[in-house]
N, C-alpha and C. Protein backbone atom coordinates (compact mmCIF):
# COMPACT_ATOMS: atom_id res chain seq x y z
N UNK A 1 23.43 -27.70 -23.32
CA UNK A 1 22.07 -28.23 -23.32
C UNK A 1 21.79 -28.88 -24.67
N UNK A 2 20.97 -30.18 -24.64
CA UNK A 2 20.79 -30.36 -25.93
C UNK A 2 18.99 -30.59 -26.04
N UNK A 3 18.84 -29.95 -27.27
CA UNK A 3 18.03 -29.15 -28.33
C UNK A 3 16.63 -30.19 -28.70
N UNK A 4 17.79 -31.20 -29.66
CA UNK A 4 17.19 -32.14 -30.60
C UNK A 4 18.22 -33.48 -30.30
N UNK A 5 17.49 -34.68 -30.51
CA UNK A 5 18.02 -36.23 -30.99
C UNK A 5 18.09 -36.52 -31.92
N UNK A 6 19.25 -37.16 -32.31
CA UNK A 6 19.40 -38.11 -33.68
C UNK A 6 19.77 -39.47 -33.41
N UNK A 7 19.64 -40.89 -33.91
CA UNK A 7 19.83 -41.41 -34.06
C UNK A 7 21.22 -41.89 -34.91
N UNK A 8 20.81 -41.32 -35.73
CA UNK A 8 21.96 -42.06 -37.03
C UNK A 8 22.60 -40.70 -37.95
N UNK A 9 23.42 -40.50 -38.17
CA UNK A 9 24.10 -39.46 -38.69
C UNK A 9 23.40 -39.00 -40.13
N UNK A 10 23.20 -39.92 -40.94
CA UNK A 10 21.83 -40.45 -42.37
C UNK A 10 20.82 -39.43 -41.79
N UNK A 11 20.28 -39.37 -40.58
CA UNK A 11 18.74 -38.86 -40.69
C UNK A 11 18.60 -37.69 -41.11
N UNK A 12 17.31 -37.58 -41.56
CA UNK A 12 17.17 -36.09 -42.14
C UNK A 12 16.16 -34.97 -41.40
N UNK A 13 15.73 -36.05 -40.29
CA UNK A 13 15.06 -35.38 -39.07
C UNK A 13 15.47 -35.77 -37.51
N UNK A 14 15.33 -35.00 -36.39
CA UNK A 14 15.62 -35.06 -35.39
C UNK A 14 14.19 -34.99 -34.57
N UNK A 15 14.28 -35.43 -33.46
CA UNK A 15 13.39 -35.35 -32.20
C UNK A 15 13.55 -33.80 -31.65
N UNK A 16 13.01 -33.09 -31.35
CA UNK A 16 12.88 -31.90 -30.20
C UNK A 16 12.79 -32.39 -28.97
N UNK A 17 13.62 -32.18 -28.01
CA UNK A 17 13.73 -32.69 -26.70
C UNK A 17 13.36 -31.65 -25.88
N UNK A 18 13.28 -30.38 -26.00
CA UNK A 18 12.52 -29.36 -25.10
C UNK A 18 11.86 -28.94 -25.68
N UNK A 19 11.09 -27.79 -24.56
CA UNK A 19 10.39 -26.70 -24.48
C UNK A 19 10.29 -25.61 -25.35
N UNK A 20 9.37 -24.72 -26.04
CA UNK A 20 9.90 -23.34 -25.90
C UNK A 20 10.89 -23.12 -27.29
N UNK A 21 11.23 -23.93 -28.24
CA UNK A 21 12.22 -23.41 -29.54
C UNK A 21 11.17 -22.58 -29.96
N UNK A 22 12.12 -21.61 -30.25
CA UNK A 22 11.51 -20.85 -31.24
C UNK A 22 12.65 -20.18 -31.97
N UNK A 23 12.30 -19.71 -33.08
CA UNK A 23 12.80 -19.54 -34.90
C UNK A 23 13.83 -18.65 -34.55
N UNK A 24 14.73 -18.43 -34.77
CA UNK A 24 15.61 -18.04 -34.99
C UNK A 24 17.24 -18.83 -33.59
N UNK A 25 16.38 -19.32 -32.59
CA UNK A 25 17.37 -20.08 -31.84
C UNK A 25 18.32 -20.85 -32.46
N UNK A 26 19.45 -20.75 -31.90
CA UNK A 26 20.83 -21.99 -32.15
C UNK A 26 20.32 -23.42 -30.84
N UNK A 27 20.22 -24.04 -31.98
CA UNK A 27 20.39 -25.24 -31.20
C UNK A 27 21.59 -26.26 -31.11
N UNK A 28 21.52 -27.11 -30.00
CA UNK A 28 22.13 -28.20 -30.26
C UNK A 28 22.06 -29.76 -30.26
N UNK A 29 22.38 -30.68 -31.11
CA UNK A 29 21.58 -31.63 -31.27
C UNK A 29 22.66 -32.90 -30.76
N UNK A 30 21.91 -33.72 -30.63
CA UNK A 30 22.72 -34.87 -30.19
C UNK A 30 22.81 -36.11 -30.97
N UNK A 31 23.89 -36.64 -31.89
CA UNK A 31 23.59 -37.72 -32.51
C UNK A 31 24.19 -39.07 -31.64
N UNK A 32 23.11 -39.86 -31.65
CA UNK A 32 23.47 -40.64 -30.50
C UNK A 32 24.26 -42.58 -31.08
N UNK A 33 24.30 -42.29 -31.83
CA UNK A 33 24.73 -43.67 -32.53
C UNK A 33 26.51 -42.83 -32.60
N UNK A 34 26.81 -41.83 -32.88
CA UNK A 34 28.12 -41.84 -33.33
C UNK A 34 28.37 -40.87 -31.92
N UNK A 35 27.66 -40.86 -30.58
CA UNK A 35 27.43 -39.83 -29.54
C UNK A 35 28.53 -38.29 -29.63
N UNK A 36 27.77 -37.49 -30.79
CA UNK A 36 28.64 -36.52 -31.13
C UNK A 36 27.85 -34.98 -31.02
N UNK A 37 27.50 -34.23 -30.95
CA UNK A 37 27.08 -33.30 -30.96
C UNK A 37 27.05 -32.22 -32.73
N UNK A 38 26.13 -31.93 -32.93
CA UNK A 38 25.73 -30.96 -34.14
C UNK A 38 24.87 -29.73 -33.67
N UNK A 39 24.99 -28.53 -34.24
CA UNK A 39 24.18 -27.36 -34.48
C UNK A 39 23.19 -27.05 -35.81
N UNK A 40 22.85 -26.69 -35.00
CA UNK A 40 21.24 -26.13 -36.14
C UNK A 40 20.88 -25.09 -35.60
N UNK A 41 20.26 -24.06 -36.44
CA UNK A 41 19.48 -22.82 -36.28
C UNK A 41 17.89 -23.25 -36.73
N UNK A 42 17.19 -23.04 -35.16
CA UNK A 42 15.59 -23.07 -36.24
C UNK A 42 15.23 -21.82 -37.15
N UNK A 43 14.48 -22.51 -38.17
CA UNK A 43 13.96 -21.15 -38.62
C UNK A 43 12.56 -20.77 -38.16
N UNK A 44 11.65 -21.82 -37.42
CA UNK A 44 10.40 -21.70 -37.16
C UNK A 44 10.24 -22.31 -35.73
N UNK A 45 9.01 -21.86 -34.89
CA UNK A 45 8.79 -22.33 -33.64
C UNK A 45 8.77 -23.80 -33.93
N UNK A 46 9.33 -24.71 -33.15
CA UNK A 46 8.97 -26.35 -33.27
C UNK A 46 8.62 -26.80 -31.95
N UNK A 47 7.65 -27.63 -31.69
CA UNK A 47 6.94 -28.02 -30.17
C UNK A 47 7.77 -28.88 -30.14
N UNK A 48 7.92 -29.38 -28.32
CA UNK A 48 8.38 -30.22 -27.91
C UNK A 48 7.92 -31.89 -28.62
N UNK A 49 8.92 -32.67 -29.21
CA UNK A 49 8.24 -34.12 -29.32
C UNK A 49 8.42 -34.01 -31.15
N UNK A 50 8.21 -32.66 -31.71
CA UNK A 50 8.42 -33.03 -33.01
C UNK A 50 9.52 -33.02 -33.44
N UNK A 51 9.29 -32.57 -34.80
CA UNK A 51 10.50 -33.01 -35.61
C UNK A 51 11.20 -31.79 -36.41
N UNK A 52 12.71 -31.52 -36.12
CA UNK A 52 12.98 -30.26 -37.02
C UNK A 52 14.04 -30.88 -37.88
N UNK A 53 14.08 -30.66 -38.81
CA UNK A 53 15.08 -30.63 -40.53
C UNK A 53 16.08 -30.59 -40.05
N UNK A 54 16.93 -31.38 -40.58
CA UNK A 54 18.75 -31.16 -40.27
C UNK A 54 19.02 -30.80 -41.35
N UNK A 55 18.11 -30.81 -42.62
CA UNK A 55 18.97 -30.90 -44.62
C UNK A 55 17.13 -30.00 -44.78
N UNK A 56 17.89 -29.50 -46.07
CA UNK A 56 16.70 -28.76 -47.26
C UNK A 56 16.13 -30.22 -47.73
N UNK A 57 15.27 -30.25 -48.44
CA UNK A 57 14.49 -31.64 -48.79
C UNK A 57 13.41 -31.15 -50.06
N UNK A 58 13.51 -31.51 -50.93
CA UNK A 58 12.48 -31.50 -52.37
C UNK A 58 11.25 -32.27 -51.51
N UNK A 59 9.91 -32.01 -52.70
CA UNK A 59 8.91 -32.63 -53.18
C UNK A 59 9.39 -34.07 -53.53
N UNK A 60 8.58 -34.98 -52.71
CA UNK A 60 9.28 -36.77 -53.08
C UNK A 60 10.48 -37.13 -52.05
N UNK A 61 11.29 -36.24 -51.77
CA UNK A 61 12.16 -37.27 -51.29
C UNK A 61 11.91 -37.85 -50.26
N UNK A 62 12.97 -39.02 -49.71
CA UNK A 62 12.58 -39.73 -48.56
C UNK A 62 13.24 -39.09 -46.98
N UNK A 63 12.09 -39.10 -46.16
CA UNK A 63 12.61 -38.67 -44.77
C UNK A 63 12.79 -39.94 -44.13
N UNK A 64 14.34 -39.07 -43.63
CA UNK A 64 15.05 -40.46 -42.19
C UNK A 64 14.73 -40.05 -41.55
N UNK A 65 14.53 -40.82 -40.25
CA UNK A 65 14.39 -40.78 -38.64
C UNK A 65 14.72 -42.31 -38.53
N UNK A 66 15.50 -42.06 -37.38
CA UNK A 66 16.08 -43.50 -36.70
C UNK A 66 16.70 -44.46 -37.22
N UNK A 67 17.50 -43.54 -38.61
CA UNK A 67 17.88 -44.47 -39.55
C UNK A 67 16.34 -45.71 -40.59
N UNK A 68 15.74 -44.88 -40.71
CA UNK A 68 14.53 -46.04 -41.72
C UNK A 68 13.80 -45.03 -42.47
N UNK A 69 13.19 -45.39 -43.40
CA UNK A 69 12.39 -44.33 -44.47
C UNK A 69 10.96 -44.29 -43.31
N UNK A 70 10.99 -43.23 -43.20
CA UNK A 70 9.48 -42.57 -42.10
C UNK A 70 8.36 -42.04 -43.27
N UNK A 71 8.63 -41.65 -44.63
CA UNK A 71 7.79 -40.64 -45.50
C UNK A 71 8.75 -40.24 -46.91
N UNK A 72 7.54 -39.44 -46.81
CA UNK A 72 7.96 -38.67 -48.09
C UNK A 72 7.60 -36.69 -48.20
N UNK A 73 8.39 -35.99 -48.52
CA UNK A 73 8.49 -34.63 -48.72
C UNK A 73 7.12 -34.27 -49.62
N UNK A 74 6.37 -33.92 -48.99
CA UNK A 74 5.04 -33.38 -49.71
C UNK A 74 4.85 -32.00 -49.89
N UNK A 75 5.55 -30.99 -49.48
CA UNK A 75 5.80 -29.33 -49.35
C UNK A 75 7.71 -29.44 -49.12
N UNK A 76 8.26 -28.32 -49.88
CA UNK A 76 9.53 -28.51 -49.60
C UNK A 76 10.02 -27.87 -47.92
N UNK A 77 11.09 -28.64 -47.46
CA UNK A 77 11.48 -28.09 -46.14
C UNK A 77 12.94 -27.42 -46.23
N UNK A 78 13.12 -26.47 -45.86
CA UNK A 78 14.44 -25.98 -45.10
C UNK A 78 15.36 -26.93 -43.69
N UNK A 79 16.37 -26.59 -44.24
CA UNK A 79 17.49 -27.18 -42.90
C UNK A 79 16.76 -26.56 -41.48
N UNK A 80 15.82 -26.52 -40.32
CA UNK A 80 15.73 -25.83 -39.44
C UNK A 80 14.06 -25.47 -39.53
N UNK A 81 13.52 -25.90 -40.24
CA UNK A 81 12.06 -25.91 -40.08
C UNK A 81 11.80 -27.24 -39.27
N UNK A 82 9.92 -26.66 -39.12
CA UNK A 82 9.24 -27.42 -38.30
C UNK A 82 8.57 -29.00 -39.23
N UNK A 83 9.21 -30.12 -39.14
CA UNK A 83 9.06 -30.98 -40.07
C UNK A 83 7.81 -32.30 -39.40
N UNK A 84 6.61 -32.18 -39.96
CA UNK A 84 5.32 -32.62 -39.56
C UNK A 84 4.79 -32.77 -40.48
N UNK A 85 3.21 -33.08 -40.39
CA UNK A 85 2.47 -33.42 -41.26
C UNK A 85 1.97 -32.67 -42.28
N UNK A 86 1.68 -31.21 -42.01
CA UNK A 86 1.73 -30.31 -43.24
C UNK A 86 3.05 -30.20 -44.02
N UNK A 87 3.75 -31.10 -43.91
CA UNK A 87 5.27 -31.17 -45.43
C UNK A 87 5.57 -32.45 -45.40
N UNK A 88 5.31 -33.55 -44.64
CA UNK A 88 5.84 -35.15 -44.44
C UNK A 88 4.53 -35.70 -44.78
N UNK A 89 4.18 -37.18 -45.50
CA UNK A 89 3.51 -37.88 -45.37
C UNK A 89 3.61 -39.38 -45.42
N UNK A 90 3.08 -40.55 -45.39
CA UNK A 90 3.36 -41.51 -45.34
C UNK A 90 3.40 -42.39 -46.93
N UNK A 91 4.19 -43.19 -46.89
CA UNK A 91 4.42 -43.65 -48.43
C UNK A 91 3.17 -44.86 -48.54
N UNK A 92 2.84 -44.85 -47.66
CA UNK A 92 1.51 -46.65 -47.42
C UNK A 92 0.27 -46.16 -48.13
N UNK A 93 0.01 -44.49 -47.94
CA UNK A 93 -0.99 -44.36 -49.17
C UNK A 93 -1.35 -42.74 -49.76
């Protein structure tokens, strides 16, 4: 079954494609540009549609999705957290 989407092997976030994760699950993710499969453990519930951490991430750095800069690290994230707007924000302002 797969978990989460990736785009580009680079990203530093994935899509949630189901239901129901919750924190401590093994997932599995799908990177679809190199169509290969990866694992991740969440550490936190993540809803369907968002976004969970593939990498740890500082204050400032830049988040991938789909291969393109989406933001910036405003709270630090763990590999397997729930990655949204309370820790991501937009660089436009």
């Amino acid at each position: 079954m797969i978990h989460f989407v990736l785009h580009d092997a680079a990203d530093t976030v994935a899509v949630v494609v189901v239901e129901g994760v919750k924190a401590g699950a093994q997932l599995a993710g799908w990177v679809m540009d190199d169509d290969r499969m990866v694992n991740l453990a969440a550490r936190q519930d993540i809803p369907i549609g968002h976004k969970i951490a593939l990498k740890d991430m500082a204050v400032g750095d830049t988040v991938i999705k789909y291969g393109i800069d989406m933001g910036k690290v405003v709270a630090p994230i763990q590999a397997g957290q729930h990655a949204h707007v309370h820790n991501i924000k937009t660089k436009r302002w």
